[in-house]
N, C-alpha and C. Protein backbone atom coordinates (compact mmCIF):
# COMPACT_ATOMS: atom_id res chain seq x y z
N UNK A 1 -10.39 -33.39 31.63
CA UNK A 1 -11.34 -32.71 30.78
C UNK A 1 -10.86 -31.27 30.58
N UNK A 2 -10.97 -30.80 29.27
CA UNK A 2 -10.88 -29.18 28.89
C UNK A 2 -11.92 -28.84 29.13
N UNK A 3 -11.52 -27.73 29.56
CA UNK A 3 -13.54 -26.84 29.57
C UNK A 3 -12.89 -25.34 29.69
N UNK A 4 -14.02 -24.82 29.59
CA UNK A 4 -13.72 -22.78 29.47
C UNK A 4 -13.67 -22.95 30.79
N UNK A 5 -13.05 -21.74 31.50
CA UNK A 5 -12.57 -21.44 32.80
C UNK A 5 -13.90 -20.96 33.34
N UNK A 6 -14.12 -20.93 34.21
CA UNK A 6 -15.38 -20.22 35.17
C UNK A 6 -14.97 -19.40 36.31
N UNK A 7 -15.72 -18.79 36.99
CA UNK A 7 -15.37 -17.71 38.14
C UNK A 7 -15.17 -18.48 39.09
N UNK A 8 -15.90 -19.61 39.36
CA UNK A 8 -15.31 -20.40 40.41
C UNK A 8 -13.93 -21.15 40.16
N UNK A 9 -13.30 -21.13 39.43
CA UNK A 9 -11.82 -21.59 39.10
C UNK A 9 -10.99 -20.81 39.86
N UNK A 10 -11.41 -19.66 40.04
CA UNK A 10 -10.50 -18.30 40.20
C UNK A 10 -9.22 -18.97 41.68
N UNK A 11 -10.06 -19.46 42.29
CA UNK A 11 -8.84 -19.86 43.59
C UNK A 11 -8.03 -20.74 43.33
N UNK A 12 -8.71 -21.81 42.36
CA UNK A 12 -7.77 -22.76 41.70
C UNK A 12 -6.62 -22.50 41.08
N UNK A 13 -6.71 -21.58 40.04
CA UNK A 13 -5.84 -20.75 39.44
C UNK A 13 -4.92 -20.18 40.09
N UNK A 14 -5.70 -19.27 40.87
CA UNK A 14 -4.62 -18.20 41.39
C UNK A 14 -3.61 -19.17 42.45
N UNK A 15 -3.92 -20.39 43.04
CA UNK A 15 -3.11 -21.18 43.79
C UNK A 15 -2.23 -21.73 42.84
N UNK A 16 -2.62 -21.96 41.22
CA UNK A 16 -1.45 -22.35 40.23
C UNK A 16 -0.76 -21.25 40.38
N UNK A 17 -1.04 -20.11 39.96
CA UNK A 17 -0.29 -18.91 39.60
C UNK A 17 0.99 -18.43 40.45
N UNK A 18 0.24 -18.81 42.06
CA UNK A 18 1.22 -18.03 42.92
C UNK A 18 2.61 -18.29 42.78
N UNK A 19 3.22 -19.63 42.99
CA UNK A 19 4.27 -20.05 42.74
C UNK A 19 5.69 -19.19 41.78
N UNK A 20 4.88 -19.00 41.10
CA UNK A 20 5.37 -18.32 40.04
C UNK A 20 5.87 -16.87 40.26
N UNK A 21 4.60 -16.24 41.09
CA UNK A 21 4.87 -14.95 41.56
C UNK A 21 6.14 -14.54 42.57
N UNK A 22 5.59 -15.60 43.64
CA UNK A 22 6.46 -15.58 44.45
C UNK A 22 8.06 -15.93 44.55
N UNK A 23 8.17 -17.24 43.79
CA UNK A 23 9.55 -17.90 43.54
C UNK A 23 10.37 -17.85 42.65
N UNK A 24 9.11 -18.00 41.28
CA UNK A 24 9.39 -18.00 40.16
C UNK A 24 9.99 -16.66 39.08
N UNK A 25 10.00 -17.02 37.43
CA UNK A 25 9.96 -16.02 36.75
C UNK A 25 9.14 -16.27 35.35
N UNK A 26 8.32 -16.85 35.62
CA UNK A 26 7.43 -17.11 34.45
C UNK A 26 7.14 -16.19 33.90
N UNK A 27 6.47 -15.07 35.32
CA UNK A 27 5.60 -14.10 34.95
C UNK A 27 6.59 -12.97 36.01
N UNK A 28 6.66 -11.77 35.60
CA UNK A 28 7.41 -10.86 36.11
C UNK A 28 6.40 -10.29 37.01
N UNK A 29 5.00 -10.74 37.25
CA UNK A 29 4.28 -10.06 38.41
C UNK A 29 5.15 -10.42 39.72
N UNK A 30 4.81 -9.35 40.43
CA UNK A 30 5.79 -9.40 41.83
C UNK A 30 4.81 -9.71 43.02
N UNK A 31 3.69 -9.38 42.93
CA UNK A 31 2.57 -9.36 43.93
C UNK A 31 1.39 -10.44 43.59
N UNK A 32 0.55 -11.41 45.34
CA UNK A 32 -0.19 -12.09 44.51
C UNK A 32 -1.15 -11.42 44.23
N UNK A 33 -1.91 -11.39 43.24
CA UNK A 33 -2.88 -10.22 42.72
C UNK A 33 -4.30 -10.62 43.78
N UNK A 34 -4.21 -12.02 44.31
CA UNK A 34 -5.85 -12.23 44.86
C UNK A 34 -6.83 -12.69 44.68
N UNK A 35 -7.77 -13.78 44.50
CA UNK A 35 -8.45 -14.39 44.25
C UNK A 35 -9.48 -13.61 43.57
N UNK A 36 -9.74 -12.41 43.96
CA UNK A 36 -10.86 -11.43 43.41
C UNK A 36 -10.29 -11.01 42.16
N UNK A 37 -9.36 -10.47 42.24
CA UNK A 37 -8.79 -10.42 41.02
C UNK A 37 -8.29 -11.00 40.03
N UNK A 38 -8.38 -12.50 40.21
CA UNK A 38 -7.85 -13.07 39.23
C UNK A 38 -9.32 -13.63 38.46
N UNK A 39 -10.48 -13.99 39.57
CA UNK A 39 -11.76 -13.42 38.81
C UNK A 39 -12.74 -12.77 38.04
N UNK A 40 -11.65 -11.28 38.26
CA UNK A 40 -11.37 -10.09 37.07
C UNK A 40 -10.85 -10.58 36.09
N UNK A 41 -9.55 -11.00 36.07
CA UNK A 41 -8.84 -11.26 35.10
C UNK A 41 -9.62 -12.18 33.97
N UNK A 42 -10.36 -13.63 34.44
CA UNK A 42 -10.80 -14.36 33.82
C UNK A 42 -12.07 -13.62 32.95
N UNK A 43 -12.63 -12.87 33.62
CA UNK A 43 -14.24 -12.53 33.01
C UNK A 43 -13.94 -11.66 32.28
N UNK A 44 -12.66 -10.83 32.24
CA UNK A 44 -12.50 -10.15 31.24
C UNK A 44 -11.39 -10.54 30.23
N UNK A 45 -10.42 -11.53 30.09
CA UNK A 45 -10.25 -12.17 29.48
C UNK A 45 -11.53 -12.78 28.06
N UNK A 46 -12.11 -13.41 29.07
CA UNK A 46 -13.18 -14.17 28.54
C UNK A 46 -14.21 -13.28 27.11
N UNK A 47 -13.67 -12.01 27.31
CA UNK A 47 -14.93 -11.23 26.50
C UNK A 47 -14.35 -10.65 25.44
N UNK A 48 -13.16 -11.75 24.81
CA UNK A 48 -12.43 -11.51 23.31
C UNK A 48 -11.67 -13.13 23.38
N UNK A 49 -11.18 -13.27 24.28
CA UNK A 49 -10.35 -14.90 24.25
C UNK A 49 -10.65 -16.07 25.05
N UNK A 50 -9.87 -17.40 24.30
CA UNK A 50 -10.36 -18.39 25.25
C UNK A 50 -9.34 -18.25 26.46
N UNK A 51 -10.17 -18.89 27.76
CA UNK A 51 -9.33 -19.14 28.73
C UNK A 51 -10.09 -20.30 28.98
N UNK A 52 -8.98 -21.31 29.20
CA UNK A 52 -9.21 -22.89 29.03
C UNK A 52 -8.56 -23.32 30.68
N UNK A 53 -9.09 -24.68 31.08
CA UNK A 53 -8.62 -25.07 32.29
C UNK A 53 -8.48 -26.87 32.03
N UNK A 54 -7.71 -27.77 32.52
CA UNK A 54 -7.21 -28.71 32.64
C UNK A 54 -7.96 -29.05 34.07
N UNK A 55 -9.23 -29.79 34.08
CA UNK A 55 -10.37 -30.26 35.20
C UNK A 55 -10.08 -32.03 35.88
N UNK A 56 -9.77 -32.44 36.35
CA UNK A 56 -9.35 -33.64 36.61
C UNK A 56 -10.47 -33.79 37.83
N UNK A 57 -11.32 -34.50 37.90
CA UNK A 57 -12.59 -34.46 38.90
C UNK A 57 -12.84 -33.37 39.79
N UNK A 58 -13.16 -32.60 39.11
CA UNK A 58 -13.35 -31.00 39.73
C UNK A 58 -12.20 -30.42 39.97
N UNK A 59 -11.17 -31.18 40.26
CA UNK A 59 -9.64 -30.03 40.56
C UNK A 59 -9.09 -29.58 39.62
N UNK A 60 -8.74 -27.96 38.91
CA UNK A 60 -8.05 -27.66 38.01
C UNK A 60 -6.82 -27.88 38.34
N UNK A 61 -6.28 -28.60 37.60
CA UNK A 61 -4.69 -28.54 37.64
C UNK A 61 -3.78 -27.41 36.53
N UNK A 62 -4.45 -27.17 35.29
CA UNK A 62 -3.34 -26.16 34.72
C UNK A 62 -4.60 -25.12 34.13
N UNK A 63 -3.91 -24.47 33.46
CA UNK A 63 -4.79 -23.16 32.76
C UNK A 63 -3.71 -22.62 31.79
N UNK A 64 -4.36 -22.46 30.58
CA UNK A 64 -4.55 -21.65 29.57
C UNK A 64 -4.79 -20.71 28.83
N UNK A 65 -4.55 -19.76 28.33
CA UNK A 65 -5.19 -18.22 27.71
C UNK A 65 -4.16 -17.80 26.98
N UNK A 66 -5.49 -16.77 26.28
CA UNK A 66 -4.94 -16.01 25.05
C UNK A 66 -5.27 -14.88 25.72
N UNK A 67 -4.42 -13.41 24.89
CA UNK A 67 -4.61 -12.12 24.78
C UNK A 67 -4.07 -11.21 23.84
N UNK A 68 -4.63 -10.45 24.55
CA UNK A 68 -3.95 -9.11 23.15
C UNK A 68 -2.43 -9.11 23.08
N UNK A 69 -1.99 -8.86 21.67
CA UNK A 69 -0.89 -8.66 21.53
C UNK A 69 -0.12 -7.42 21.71
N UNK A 70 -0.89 -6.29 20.90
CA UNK A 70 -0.62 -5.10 21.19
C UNK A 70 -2.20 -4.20 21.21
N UNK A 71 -1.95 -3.42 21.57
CA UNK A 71 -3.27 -2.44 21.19
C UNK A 71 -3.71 -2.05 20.21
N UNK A 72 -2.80 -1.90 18.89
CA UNK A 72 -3.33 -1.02 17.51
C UNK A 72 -4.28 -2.30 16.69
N UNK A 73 -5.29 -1.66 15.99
CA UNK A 73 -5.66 -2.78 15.53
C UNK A 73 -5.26 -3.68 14.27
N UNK A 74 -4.29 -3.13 13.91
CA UNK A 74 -3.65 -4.22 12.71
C UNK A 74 -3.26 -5.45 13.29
N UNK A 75 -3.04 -5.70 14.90
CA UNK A 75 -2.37 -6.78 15.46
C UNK A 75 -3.62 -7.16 15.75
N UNK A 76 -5.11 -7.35 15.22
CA UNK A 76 -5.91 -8.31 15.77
C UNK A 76 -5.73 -9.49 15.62
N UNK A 77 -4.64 -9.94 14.80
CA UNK A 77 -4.71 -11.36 14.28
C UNK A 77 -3.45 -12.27 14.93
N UNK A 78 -3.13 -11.40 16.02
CA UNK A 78 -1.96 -11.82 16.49
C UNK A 78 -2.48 -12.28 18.01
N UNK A 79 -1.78 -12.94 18.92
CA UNK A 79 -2.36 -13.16 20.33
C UNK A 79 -1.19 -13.47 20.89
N UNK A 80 -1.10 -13.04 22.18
CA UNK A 80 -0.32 -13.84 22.80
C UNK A 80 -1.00 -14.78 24.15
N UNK A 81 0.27 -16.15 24.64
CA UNK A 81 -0.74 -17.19 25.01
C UNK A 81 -0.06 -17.20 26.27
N UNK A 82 -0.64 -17.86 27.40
CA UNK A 82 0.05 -18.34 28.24
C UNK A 82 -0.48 -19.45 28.65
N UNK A 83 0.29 -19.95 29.96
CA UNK A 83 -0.04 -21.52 30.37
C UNK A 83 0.47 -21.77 31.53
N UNK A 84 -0.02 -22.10 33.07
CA UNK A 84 0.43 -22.28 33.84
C UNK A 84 0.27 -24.10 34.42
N UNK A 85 1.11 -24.98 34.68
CA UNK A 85 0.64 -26.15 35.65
C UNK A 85 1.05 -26.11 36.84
N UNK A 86 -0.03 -26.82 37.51
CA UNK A 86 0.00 -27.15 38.86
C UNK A 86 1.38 -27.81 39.12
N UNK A 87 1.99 -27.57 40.16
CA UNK A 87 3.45 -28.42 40.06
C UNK A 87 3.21 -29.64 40.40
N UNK A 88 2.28 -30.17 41.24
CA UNK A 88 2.18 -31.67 41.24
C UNK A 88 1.77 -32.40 39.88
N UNK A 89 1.28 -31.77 39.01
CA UNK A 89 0.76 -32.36 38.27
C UNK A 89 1.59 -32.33 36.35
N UNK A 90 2.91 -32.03 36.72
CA UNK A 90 4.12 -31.56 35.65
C UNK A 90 4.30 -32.72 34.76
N UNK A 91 4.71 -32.85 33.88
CA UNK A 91 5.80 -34.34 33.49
C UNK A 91 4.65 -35.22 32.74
N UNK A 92 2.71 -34.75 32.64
CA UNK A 92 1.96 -35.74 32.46
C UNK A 92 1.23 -35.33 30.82
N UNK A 93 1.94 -34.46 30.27
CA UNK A 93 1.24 -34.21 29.02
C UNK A 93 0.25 -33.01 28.95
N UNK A 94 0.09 -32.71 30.19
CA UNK A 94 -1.18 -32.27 30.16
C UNK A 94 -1.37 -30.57 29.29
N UNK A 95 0.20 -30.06 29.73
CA UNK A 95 0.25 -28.83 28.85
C UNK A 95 0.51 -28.97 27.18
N UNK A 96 0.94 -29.36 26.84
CA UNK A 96 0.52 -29.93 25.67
C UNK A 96 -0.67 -29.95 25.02
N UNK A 97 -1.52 -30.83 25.61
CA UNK A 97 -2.96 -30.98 25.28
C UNK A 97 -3.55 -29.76 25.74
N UNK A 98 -3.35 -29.49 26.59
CA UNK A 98 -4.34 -28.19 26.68
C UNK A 98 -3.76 -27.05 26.32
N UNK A 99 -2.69 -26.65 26.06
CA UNK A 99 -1.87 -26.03 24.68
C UNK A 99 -2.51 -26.21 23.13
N UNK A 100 -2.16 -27.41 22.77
CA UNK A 100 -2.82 -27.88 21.27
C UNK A 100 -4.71 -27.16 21.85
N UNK A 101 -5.35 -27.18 22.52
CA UNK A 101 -6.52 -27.16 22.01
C UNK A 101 -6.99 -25.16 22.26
N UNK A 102 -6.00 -24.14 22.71
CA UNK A 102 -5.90 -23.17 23.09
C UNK A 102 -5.73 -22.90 21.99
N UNK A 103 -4.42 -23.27 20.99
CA UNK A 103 -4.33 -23.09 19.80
C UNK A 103 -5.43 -23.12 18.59
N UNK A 104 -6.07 -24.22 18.98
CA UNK A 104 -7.02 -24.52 17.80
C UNK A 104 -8.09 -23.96 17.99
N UNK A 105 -8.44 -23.30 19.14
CA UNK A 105 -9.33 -22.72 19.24
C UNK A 105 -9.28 -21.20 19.06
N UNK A 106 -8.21 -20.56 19.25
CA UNK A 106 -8.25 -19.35 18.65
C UNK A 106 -7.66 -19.26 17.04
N UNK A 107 -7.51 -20.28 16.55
CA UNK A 107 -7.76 -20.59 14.73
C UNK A 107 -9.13 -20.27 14.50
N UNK A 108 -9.87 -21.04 15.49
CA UNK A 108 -11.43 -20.68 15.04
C UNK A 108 -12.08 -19.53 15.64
N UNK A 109 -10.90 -18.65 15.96
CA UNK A 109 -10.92 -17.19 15.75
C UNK A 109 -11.50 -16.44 14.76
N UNK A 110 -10.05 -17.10 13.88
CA UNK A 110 -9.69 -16.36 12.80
C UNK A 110 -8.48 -15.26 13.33
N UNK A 111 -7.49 -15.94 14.38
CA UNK A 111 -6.48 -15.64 14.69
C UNK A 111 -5.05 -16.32 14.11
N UNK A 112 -4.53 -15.64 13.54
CA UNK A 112 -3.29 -15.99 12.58
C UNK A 112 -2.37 -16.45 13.36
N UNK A 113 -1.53 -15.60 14.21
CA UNK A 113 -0.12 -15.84 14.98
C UNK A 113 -0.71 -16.10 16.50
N UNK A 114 0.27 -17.00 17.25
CA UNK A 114 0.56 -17.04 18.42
C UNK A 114 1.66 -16.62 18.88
N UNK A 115 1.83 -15.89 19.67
CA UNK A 115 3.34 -15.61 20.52
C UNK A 115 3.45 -16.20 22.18
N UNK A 116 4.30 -17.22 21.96
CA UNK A 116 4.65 -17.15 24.05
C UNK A 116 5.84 -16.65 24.35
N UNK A 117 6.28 -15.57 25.36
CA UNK A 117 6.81 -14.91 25.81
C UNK A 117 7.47 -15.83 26.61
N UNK A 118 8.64 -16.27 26.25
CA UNK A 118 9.58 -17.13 27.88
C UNK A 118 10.48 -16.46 28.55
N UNK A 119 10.39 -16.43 29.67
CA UNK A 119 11.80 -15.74 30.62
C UNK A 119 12.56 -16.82 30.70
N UNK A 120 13.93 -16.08 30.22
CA UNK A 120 15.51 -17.29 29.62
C UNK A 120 16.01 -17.59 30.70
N UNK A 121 16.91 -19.00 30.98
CA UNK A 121 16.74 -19.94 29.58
C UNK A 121 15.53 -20.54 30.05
N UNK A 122 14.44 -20.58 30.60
CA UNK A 122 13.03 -21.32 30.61
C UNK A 122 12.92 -23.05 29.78
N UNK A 123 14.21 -23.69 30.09
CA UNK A 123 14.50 -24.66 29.01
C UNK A 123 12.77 -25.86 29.09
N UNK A 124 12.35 -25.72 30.00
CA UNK A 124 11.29 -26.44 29.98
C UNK A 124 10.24 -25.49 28.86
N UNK A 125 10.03 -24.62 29.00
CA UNK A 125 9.18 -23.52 28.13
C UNK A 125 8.93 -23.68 26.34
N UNK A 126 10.67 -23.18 26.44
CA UNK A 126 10.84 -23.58 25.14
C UNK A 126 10.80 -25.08 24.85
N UNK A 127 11.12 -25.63 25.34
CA UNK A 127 11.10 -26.90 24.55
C UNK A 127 9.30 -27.40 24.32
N UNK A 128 8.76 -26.84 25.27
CA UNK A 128 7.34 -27.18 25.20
C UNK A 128 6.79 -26.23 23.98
N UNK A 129 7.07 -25.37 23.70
CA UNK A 129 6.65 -24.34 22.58
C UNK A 129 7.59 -24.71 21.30
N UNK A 130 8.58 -25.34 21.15
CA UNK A 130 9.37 -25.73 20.14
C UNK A 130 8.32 -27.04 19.80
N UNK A 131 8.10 -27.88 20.18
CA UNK A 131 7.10 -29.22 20.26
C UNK A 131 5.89 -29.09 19.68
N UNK A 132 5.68 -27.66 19.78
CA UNK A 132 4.07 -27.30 19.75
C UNK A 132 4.67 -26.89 18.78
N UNK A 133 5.55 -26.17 17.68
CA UNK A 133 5.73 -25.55 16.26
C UNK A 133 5.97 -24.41 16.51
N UNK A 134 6.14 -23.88 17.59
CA UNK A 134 6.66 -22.28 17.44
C UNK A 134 8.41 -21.90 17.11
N UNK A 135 8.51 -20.89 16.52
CA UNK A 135 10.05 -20.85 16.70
C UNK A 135 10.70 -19.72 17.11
N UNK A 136 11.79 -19.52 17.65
CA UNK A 136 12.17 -18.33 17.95
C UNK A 136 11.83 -17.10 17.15
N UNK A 137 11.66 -16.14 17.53
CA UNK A 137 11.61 -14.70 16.93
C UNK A 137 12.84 -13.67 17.62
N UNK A 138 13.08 -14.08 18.36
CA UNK A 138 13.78 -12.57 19.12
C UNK A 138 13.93 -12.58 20.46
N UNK A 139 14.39 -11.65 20.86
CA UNK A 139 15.31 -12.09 22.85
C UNK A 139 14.90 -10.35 23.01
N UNK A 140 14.98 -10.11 24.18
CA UNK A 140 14.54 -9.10 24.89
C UNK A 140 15.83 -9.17 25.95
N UNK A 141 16.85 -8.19 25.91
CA UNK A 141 17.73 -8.59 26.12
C UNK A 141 17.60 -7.84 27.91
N UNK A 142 17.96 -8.48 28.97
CA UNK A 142 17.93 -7.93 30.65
C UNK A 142 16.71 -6.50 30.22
N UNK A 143 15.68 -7.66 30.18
CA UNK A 143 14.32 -6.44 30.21
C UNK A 143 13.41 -6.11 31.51
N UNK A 144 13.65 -7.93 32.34
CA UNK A 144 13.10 -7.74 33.67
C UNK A 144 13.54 -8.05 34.62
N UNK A 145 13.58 -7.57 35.74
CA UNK A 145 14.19 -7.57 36.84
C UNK A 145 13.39 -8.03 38.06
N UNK A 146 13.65 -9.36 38.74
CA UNK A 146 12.96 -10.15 39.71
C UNK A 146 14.15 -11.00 40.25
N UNK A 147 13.84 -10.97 41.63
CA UNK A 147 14.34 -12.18 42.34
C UNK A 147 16.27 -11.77 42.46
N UNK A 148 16.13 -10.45 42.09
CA UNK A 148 17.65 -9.81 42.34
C UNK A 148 18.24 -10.30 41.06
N UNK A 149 18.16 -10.20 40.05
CA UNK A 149 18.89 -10.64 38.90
C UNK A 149 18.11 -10.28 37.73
N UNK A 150 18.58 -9.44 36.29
CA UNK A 150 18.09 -9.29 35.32
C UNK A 150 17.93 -10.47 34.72
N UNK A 151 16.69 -10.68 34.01
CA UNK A 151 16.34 -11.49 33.20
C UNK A 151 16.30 -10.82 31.47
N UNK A 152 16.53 -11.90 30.26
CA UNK A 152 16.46 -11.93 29.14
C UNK A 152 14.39 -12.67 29.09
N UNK A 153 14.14 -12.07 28.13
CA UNK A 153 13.17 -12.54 28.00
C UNK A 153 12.81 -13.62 26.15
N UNK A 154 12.65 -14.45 26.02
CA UNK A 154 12.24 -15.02 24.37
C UNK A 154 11.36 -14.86 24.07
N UNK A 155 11.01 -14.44 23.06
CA UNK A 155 9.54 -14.74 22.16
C UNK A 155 9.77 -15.62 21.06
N UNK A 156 8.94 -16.50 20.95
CA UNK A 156 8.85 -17.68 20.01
C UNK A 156 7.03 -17.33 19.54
N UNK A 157 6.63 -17.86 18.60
CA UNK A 157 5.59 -17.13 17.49
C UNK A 157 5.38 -18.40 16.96
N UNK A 158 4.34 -18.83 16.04
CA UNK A 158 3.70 -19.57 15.56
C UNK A 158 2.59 -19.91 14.94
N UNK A 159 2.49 -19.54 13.62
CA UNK A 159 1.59 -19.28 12.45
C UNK A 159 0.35 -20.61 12.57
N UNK A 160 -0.57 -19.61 12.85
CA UNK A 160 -1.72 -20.62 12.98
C UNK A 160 -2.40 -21.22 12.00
N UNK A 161 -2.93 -20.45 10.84
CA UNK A 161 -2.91 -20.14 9.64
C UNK A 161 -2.42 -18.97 8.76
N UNK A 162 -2.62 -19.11 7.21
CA UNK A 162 -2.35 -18.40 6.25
C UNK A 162 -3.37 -17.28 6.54
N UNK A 163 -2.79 -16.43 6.79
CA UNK A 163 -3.36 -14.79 7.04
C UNK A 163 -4.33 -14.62 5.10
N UNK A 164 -5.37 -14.17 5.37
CA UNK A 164 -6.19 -13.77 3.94
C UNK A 164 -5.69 -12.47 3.62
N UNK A 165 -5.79 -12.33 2.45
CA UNK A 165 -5.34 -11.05 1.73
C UNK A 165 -6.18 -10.35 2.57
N UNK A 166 -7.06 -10.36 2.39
CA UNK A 166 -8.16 -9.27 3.36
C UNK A 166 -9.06 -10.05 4.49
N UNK A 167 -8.67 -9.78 5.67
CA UNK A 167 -8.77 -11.01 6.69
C UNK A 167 -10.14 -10.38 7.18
N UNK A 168 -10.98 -11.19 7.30
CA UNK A 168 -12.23 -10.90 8.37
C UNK A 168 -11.83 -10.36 9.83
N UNK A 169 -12.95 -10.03 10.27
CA UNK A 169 -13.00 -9.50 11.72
C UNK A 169 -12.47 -10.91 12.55
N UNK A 170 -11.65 -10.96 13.58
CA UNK A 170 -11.32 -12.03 14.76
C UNK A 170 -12.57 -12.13 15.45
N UNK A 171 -12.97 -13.31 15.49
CA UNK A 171 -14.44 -13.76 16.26
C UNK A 171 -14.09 -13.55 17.66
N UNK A 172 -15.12 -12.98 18.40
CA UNK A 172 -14.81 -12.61 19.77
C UNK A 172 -15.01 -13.93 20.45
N UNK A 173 -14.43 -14.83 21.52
CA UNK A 173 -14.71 -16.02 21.93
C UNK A 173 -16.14 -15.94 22.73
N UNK A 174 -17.11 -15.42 23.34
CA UNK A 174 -18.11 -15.33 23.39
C UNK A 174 -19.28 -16.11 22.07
N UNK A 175 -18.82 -15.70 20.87
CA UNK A 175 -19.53 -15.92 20.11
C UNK A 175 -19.57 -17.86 19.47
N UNK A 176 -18.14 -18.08 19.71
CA UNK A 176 -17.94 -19.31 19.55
C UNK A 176 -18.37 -20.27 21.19
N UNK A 177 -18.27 -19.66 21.93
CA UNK A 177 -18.80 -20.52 23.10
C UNK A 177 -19.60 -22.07 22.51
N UNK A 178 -20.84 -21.77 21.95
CA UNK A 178 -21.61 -22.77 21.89
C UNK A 178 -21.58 -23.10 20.74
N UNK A 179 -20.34 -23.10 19.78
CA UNK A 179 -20.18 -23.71 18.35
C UNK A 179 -20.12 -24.73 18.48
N UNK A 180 -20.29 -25.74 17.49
CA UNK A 180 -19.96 -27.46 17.48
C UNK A 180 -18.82 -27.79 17.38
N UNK A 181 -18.19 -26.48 16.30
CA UNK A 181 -16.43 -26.89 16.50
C UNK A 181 -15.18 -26.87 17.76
N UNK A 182 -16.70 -25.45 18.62
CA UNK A 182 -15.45 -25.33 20.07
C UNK A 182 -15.96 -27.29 20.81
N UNK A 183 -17.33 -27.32 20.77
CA UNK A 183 -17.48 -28.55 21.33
C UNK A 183 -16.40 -29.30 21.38
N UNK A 184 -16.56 -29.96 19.90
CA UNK A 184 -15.50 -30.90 19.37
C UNK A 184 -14.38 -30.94 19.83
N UNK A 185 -13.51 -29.83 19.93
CA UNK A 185 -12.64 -29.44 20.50
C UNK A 185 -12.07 -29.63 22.19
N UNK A 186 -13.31 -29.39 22.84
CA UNK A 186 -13.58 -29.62 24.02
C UNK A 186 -13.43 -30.97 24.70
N UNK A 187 -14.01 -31.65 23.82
CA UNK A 187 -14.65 -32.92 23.96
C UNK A 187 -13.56 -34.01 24.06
């Protein structure tokens, strides 16, 4: 089941997340930030974007989210996404689906672009974001440094819809919470 993330997820999560911190280079955080804080993270997330979770009889196995792209506001229509899975639970579709519905739900934004940020070669990453319709944009060439070795970073992008000549305000995800279309979506 998809569903919006809740505060009680927060340990769930942050037990996806760590991996990453620690071993990995998904994410260039170096420290685990903490169960309290990643409770932060969600509730304030939550009060402009979706943050989505992958529920398999109460156990989250992956997670989802959007955020700001940049600060100025001409980039409201832009987001960038991320996506973490549980490692037991890899190989089953599941990012995908809960990818596709992260997407479609910040369409019913009224959010234009997606960007995911991959640390290279991330060949699982990209190929999962190539699948989903994104395409390269650009390389970030030895921008971060983890695990004793510079990393290249990719951005790949992906037009959600046709941007309006004069685009409305981006719906804050609060407001769509209890739409029929996030339902649907959900469901």
């Amino acid at each position: 089941m998809i569903r919006i993330a809740r505060d009680e997820d927060a340990a769930a999560i942050h037990t996806i997340y760590a991996p990453s911190i620690i071993d990995g280079v998904a994410t260039f955080e170096t420290v685990l930030p903490g169960v309290a804080t990643m409770r932060e993270r969600i509730r304030a997330r939550l009060q402009h974007y979706p943050w989505l979770v992958w529920d398999e009889g109460g156990e989250v196995l992956a997670y989802a989210y959007a955020g700001r792209f940049r600060e100025r506001a001409a980039y409201d229509w832009i987001a960038e996404t991320s996506i973490y899975v549980r490692e037991d639970a890899h190989r089953r579709g599941i990012a995908r689906r809960l990818y596709g519905v992260l997407l479609d739900t910040m369409c019913l934004q009224g959010i234009n672009q997606a960007v995911g940020v991959i640390t290279l070669p991330g060949m699982v990453s990209v190929a999962m974001h190539e699948t989903m319709g994104f395409t390269a944009a650009g390389v970030w060439r030895q921008c971060g440094y983890k695990l004793g070795q510079w990393w290249d970073v990719g951005v790949w992008q992906k037009q959600l819809q046709t941007p309006a000549a004069i685009p409305e305000p981006v719906i804050p995800f609060p407001q769509l919470q209890e739409s029929p279309e996030l339902r649907d979506l959900l469901s």
